[in-house]
C-alpha atoms as a PDB file:
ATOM      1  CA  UNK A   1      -8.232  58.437  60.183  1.00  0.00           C
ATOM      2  CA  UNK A   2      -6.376  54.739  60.580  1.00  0.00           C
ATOM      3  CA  UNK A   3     -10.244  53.504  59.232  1.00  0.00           C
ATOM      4  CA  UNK A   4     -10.202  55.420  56.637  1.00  0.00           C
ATOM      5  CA  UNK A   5      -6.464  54.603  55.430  1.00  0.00           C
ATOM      6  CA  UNK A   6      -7.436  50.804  55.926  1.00  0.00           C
ATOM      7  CA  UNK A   7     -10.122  50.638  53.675  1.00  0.00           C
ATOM      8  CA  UNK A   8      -8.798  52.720  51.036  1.00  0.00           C
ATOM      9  CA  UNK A   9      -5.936  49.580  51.391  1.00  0.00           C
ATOM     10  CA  UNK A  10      -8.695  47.224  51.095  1.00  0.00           C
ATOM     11  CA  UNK A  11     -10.243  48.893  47.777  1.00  0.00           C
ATOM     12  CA  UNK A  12      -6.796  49.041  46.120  1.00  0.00           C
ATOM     13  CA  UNK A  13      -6.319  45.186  47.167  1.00  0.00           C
ATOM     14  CA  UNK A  14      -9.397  44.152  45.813  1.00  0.00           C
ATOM     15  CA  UNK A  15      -9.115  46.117  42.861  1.00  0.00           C
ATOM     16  CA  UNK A  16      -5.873  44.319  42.143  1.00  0.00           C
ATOM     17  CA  UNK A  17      -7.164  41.420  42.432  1.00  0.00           C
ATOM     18  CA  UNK A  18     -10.146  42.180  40.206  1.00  0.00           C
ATOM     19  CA  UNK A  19      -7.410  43.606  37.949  1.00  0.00           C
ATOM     20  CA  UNK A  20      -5.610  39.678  38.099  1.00  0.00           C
ATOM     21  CA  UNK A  21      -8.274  37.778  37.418  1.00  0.00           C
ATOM     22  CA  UNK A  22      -9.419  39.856  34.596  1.00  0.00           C
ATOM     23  CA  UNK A  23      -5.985  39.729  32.752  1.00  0.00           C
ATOM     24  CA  UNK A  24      -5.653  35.488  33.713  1.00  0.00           C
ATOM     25  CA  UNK A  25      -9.649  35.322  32.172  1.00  0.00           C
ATOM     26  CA  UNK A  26      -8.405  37.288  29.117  1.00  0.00           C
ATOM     27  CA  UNK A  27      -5.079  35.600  28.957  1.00  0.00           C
ATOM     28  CA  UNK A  28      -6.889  31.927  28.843  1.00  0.00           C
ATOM     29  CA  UNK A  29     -10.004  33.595  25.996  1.00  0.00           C
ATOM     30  CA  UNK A  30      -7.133  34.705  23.932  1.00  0.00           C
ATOM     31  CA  UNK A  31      -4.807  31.358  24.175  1.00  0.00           C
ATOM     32  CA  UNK A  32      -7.602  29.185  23.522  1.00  0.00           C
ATOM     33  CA  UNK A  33      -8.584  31.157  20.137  1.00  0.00           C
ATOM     34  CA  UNK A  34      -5.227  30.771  19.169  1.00  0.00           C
ATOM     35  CA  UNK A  35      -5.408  26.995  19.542  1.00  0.00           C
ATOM     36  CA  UNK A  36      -8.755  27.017  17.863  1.00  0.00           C
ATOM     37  CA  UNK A  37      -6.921  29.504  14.461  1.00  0.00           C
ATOM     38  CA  UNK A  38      -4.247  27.274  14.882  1.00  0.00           C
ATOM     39  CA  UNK A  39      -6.032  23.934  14.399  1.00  0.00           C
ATOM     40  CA  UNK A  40      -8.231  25.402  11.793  1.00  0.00           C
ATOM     41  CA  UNK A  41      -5.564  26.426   9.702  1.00  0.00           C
ATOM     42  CA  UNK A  42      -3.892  23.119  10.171  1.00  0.00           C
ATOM     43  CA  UNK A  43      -7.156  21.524   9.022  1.00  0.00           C
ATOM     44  CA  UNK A  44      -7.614  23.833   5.973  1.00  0.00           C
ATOM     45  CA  UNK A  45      -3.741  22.888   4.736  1.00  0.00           C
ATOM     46  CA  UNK A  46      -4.248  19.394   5.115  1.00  0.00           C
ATOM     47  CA  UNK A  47      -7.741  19.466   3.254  1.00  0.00           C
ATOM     48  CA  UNK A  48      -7.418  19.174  -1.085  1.00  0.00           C
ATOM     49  CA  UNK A  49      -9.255  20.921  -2.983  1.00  0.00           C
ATOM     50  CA  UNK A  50      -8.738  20.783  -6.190  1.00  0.00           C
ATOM     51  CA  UNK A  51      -9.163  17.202  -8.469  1.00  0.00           C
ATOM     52  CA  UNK A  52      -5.610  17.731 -10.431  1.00  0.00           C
ATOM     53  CA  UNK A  53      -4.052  18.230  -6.510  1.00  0.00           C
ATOM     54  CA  UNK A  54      -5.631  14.905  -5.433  1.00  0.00           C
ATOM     55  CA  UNK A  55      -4.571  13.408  -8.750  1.00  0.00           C
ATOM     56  CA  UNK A  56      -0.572  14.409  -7.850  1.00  0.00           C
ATOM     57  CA  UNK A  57      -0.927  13.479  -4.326  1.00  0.00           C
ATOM     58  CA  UNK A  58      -2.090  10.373  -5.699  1.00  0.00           C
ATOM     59  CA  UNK A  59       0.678   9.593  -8.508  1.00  0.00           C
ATOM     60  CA  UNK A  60       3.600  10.467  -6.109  1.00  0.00           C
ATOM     61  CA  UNK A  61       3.055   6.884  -4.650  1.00  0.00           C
ATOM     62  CA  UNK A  62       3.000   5.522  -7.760  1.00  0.00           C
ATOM     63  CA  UNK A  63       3.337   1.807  -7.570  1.00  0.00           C
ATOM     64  CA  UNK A  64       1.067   0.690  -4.313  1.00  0.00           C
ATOM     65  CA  UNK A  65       2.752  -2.659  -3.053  1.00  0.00           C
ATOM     66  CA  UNK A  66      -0.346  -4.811  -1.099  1.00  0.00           C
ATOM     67  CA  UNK A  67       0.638  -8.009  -1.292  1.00  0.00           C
ATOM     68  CA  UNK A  68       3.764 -10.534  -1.465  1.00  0.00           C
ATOM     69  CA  UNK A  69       3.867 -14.185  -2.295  1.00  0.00           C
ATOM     70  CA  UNK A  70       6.743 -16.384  -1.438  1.00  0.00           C
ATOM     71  CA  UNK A  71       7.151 -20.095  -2.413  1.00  0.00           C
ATOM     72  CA  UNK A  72       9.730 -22.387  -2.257  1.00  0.00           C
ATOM     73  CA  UNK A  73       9.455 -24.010  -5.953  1.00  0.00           C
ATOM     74  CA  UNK A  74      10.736 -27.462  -7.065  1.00  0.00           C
ATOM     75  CA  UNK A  75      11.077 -27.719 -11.116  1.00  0.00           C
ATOM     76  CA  UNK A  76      11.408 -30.877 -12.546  1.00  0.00           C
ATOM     77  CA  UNK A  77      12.206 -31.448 -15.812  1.00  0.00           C
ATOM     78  CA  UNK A  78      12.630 -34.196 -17.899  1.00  0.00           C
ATOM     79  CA  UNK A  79      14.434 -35.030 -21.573  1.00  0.00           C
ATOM     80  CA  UNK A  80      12.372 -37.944 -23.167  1.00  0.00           C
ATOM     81  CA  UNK A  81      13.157 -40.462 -26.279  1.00  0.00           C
ATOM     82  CA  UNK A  82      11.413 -37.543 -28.928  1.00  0.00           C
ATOM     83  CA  UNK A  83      13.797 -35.623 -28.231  1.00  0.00           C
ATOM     84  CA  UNK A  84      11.510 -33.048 -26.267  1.00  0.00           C
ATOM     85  CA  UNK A  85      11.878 -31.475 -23.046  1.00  0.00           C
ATOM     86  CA  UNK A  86       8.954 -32.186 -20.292  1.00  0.00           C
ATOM     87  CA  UNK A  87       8.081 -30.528 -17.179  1.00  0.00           C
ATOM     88  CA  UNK A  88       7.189 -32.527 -14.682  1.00  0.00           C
ATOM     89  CA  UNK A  89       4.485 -31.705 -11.484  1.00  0.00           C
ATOM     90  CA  UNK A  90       6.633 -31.027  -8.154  1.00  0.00           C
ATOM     91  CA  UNK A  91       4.689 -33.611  -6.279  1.00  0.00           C
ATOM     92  CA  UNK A  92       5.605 -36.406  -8.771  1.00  0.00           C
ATOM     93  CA  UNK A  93       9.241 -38.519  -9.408  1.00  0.00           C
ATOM     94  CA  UNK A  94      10.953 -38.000 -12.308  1.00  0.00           C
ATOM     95  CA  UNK A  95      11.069 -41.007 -14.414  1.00  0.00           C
ATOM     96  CA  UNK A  96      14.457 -42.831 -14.228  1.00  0.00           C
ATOM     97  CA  UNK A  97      14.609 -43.854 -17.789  1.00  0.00           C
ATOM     98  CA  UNK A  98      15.046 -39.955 -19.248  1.00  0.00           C
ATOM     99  CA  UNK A  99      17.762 -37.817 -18.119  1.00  0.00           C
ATOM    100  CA  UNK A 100      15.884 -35.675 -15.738  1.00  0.00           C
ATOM    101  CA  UNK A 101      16.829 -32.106 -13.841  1.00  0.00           C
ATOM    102  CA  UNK A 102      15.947 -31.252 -10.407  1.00  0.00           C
ATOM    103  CA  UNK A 103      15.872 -27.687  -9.094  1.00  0.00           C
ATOM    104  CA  UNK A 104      14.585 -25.502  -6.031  1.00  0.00           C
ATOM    105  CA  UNK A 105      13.912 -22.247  -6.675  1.00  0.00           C
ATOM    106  CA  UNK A 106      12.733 -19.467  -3.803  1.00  0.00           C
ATOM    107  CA  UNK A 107       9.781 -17.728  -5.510  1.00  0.00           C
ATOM    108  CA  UNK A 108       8.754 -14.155  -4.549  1.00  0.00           C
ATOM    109  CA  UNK A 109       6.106 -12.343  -6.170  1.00  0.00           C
ATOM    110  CA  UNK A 110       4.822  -8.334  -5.797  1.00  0.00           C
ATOM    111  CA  UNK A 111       1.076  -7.573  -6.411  1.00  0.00           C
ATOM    112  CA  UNK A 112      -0.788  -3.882  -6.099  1.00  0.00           C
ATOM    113  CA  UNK A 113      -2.243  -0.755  -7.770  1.00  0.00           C
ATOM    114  CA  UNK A 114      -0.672   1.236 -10.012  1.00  0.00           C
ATOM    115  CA  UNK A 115      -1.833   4.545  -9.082  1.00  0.00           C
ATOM    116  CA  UNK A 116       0.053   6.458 -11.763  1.00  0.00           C
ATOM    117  CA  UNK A 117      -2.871   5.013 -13.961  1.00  0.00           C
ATOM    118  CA  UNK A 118      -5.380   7.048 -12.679  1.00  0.00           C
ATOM    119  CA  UNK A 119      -6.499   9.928 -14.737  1.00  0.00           C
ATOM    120  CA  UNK A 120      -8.314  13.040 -13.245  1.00  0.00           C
ATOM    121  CA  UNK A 121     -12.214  11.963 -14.546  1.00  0.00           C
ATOM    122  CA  UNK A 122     -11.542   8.710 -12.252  1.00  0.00           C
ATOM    123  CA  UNK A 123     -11.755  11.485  -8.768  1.00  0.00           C
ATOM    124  CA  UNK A 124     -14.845  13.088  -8.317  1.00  0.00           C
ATOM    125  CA  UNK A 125     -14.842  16.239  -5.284  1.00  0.00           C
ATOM    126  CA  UNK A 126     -18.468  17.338  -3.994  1.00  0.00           C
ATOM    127  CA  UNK A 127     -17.607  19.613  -0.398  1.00  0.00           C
ATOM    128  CA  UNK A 128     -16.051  17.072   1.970  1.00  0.00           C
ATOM    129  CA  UNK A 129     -16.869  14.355  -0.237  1.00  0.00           C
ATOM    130  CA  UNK A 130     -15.067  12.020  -2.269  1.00  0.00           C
ATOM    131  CA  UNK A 131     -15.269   9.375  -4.504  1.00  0.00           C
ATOM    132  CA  UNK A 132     -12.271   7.582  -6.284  1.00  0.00           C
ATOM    133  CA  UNK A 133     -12.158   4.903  -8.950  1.00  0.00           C
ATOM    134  CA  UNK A 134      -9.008   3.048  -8.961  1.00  0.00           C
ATOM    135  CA  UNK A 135      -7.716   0.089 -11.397  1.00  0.00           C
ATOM    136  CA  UNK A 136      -7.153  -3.586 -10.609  1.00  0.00           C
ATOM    137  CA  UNK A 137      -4.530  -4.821  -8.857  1.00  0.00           C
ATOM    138  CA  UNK A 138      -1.821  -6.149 -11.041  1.00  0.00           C
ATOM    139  CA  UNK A 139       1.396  -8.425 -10.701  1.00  0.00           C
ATOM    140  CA  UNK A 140       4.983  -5.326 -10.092  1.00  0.00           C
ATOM    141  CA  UNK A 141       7.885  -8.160 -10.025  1.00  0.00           C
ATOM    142  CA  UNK A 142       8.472 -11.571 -10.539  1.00  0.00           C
ATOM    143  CA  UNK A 143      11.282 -12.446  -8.064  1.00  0.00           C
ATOM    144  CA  UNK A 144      13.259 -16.091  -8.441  1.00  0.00           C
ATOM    145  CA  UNK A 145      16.883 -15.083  -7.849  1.00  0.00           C
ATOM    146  CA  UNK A 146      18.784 -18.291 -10.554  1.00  0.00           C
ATOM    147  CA  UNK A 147      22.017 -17.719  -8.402  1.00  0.00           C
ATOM    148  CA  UNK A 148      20.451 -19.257  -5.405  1.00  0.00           C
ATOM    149  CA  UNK A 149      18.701 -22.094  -7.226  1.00  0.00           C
ATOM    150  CA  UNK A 150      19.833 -25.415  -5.906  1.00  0.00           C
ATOM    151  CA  UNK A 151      20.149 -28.721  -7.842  1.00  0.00           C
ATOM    152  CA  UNK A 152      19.003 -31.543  -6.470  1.00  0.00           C
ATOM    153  CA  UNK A 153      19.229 -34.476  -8.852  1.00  0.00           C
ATOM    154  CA  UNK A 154      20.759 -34.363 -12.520  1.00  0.00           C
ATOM    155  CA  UNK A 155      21.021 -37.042 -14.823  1.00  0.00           C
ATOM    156  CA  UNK A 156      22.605 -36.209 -18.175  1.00  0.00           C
ATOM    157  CA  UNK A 157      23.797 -33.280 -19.918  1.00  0.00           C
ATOM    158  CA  UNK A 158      21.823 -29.956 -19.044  1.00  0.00           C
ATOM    159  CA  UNK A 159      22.839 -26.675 -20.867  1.00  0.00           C
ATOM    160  CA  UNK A 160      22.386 -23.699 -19.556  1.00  0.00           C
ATOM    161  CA  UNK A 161      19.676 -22.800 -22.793  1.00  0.00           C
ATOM    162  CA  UNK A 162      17.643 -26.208 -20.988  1.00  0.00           C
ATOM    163  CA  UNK A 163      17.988 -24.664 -17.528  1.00  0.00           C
ATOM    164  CA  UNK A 164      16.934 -21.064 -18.595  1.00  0.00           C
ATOM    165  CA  UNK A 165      13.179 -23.450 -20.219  1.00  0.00           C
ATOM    166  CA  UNK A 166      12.992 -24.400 -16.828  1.00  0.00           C
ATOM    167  CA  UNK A 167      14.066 -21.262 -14.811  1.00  0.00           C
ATOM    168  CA  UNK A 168      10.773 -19.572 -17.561  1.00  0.00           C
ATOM    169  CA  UNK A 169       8.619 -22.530 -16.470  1.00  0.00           C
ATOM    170  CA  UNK A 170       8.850 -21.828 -13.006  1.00  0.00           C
ATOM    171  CA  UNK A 171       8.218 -18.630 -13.059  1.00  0.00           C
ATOM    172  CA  UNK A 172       4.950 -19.095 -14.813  1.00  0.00           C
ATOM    173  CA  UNK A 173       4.149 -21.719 -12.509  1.00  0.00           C
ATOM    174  CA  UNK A 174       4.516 -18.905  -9.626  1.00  0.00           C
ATOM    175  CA  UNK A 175       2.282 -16.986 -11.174  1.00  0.00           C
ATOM    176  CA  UNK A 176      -0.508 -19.623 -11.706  1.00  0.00           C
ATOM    177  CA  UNK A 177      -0.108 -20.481  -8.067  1.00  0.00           C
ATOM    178  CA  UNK A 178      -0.457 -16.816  -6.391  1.00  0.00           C
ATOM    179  CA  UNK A 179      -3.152 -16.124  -8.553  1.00  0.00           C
ATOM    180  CA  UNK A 180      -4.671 -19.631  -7.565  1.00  0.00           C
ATOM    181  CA  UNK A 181      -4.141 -18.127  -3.354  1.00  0.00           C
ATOM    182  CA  UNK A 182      -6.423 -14.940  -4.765  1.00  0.00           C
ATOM    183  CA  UNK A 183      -3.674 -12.629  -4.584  1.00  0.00           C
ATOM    184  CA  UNK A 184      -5.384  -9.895  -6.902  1.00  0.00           C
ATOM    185  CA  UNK A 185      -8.832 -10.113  -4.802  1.00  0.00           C
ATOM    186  CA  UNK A 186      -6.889  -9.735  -1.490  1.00  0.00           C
ATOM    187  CA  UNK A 187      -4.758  -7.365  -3.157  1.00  0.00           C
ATOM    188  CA  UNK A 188      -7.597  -5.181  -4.249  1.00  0.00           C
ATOM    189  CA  UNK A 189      -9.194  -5.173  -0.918  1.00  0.00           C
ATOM    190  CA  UNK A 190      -6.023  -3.437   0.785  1.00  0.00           C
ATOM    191  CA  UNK A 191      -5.704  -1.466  -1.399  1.00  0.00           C
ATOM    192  CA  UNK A 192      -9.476   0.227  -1.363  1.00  0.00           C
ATOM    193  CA  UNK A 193      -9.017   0.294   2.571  1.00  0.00           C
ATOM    194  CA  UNK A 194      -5.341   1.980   2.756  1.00  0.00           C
ATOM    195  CA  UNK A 195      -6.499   4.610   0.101  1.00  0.00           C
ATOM    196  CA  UNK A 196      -9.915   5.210   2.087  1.00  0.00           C
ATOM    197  CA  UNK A 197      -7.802   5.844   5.198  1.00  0.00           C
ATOM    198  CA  UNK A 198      -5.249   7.754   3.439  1.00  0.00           C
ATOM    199  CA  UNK A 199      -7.725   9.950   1.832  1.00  0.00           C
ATOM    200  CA  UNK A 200      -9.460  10.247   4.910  1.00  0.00           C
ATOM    201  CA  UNK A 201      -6.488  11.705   6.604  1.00  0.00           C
ATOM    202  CA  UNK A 202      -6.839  14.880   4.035  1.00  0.00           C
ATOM    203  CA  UNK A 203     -10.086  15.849   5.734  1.00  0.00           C
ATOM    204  CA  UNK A 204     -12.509  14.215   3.640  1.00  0.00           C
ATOM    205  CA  UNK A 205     -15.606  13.348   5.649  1.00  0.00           C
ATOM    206  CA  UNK A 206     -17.064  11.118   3.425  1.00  0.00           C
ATOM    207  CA  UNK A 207     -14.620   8.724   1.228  1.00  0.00           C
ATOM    208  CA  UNK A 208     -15.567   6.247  -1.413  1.00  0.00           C
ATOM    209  CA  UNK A 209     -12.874   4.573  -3.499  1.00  0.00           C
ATOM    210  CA  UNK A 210     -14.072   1.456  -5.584  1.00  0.00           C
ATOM    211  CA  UNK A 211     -12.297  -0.960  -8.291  1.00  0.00           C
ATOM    212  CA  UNK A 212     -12.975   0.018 -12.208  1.00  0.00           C
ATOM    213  CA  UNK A 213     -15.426  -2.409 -13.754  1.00  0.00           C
ATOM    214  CA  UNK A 214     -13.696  -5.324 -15.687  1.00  0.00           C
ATOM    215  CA  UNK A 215     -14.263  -5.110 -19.450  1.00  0.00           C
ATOM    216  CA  UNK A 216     -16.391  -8.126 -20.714  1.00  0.00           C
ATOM    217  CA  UNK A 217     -15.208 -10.017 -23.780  1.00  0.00           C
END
């Protein structure tokens, strides 16, 4: 009898037991297909699929900032017998027989993509494949701040309509120089490799995004 009740103990045990690992084996199956629905559907959101959606996405950055320029500028300027102004190259003296002006200026300079440009036949969608066209990279903001100019030599009288020639000048000359240090190339080339990357991020297997052809003359 005591045989018989211990191995009807044993069958219920091991039928527990059975019974546990079953329900941890299911438990696990159904946890890691909720994972995998999960992740899928986070996939799918994050993926674009339509041209005008990539073309929003695209135009809420508007203005892409790649690159910055500073320069500490010295404009020289110089009032001659003719009567005419001169400007005068920073690494030379001014000449001591004109009246002559003297200024620093700190020079800062914004260069990128403006994306707001784009129009929807410039973003082409094939499956997980994309291909974007973007324009050149162009100059955003010309920054030389005149209330932190400093003067350092004057010789005779200097209006502020002859300060304002030179405060132009050197901003031109800011310009010429950043352009001289390949600011647009560089600045094109960041900005084809943040919007590949950012693109990328959407769930776009395949990205190709490329600089508009330059109209010839």
């Amino acid at each position: 009898m005591e045989n018989i009740i211990d191995n009807t103990f044993d069958l219920i045990l091991l039928i527990l037991c059975i019974a546990v690992v079953i329900g941890v084996f299911v438990m696990l199956i159904d946890r890691f297909l909720f994972k995998s629905r999960l992740s899928a559907k986070f996939h799918r959101k994050l993926k674009i699929e339509k041209t005008t959606n990539v073309i929003t996405e695209i135009k809420k950055i508007a203005q892409l900032v790649c690159m910055s320029y500073y320069e500490e500028q010295l404009g020289i300027m110089e009032k001659r017998e003719d009567g005419k102004f001169y400007f005068v190259q920073y690494d030379q003296c001014p000449d001591k027989e004109y009246d002559s002006l003297v200024v620093k200026y700190d020079g800062r300079l914004l260069a990128g993509v403006d994306l707001a440009k784009i129009k929807e036949k410039d973003i082409e969608l094939s499956g997980n494949t994309l291909k974007a066209k973007i324009p050149h990279s162009e100059i955003f903001e010309i920054q030389i701040n005149p209330d932190d100019k400093e003067f350092i030599y004057k010789s005779g009288d200097w209006g502020p309509d002859e300060e304002n020639k030179l405060y132009c000048h050197m901003k031109e000359t800011l310009v010429e120089h950043a352009i001289k240090e390949n600011i647009f190339q560089n600045s094109d080339r960041i900005a084809i490799n943040n919007l590949s990357t950012w693109f990328k991020s959407f769930g776009y297997e395949k990205v190709e995004v490329y600089m508009e052809q330059a109209e010839k003359a």
